[in-house]
Protein backbone atom coordinates (compact mmCIF):
# COMPACT_ATOMS: atom_id res chain seq x y z
CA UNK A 1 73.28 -111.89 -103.74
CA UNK A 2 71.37 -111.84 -106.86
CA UNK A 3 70.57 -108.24 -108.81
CA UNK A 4 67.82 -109.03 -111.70
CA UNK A 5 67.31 -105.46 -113.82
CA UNK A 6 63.56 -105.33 -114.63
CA UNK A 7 63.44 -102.63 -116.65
CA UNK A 8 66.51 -100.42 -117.83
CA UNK A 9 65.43 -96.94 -119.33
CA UNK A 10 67.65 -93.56 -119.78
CA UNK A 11 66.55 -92.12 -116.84
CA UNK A 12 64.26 -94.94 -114.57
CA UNK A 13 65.66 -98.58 -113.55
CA UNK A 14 64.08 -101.14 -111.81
CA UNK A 15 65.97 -103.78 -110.10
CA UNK A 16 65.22 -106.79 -107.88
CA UNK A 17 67.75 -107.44 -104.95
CA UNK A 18 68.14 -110.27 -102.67
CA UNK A 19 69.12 -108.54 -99.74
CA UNK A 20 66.63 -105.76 -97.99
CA UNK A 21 69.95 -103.82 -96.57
CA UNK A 22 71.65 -102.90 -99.46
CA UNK A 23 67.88 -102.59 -100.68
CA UNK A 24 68.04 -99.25 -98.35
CA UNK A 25 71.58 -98.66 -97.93
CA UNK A 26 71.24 -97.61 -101.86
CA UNK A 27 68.16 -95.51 -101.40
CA UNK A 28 69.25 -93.88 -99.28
CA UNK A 29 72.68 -92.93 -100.97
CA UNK A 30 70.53 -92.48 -104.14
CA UNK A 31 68.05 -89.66 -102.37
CA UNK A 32 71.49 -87.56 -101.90
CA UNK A 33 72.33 -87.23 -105.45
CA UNK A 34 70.22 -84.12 -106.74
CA UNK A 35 69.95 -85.54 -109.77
CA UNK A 36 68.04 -88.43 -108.34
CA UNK A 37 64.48 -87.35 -108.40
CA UNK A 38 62.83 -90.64 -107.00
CA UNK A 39 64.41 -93.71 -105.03
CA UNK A 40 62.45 -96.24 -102.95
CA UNK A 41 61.67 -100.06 -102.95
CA UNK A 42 59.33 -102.19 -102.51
CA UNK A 43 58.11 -105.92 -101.73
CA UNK A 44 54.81 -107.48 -101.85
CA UNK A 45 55.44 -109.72 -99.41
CA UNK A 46 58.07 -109.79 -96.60
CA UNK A 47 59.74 -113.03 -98.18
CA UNK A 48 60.16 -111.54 -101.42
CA UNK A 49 63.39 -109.65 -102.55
CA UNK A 50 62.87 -106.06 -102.79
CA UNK A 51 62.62 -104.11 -105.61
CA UNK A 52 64.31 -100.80 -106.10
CA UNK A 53 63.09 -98.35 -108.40
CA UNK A 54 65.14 -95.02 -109.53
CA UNK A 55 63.82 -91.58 -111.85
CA UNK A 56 66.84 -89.78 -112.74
CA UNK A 57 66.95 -86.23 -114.43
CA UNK A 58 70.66 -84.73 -115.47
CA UNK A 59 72.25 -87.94 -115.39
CA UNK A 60 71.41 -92.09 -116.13
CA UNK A 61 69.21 -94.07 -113.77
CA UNK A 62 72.53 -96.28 -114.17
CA UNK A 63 75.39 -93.97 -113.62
CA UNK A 64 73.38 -92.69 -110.42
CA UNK A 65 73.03 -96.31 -109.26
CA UNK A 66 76.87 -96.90 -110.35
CA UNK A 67 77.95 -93.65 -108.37
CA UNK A 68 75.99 -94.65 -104.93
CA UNK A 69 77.43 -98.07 -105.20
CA UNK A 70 80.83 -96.35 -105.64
CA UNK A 71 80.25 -93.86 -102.93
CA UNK A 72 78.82 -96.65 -100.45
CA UNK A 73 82.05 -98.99 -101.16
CA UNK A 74 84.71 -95.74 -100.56
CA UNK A 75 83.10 -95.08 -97.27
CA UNK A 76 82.92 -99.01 -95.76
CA UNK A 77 87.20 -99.03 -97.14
CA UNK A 78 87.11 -95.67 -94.82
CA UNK A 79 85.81 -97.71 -91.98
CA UNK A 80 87.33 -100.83 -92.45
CA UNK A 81 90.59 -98.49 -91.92
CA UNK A 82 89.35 -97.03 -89.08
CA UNK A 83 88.76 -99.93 -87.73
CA UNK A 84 92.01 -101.73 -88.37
CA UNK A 85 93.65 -98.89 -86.29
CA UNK A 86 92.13 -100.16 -83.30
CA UNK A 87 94.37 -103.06 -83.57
């Protein structure tokens, strides 16, 4: 999957990713954190890669964006776990 950053400020990040899931698996991770005060992509077309966008305010666009990724990959271990109990 390729992640191209498009513009890296303090508090707003734009970045393009290949994959429209994790696209809005992180938006919607990112619209939890209260310090997040804007998270949403976007494509032009529906064969372009999405871009996500995040406004920060407390904390970097990139430590919010490195704590949903964080969050997101502690909960799939969880049910990956749960799952290999079924066994």
């Amino acid at each position: 999957m390729d992640i191209d950053i498009l513009k890296d400020e303090k508090n707003e990040i734009e970045v393009k990713i290949g994959n429209l899931t994790i696209a809005e698996l992180l938006r919607v991770y990112l619209n939890e954190d209260t310090s997040v005060k804007f998270a949403a992509w976007k494509r032009e077309y529906q064969t372009e890669s999405p871009t996500l966008k995040v406004k920060t305010d407390g904390k970097t666009a990139k430590k919010a964006l490195a704590d949903a990724v964080s969050t997101i990959a502690k909960e799939l271990d969880k049910v990956s776990g749960d799952f290999s109990k079924l066994k």
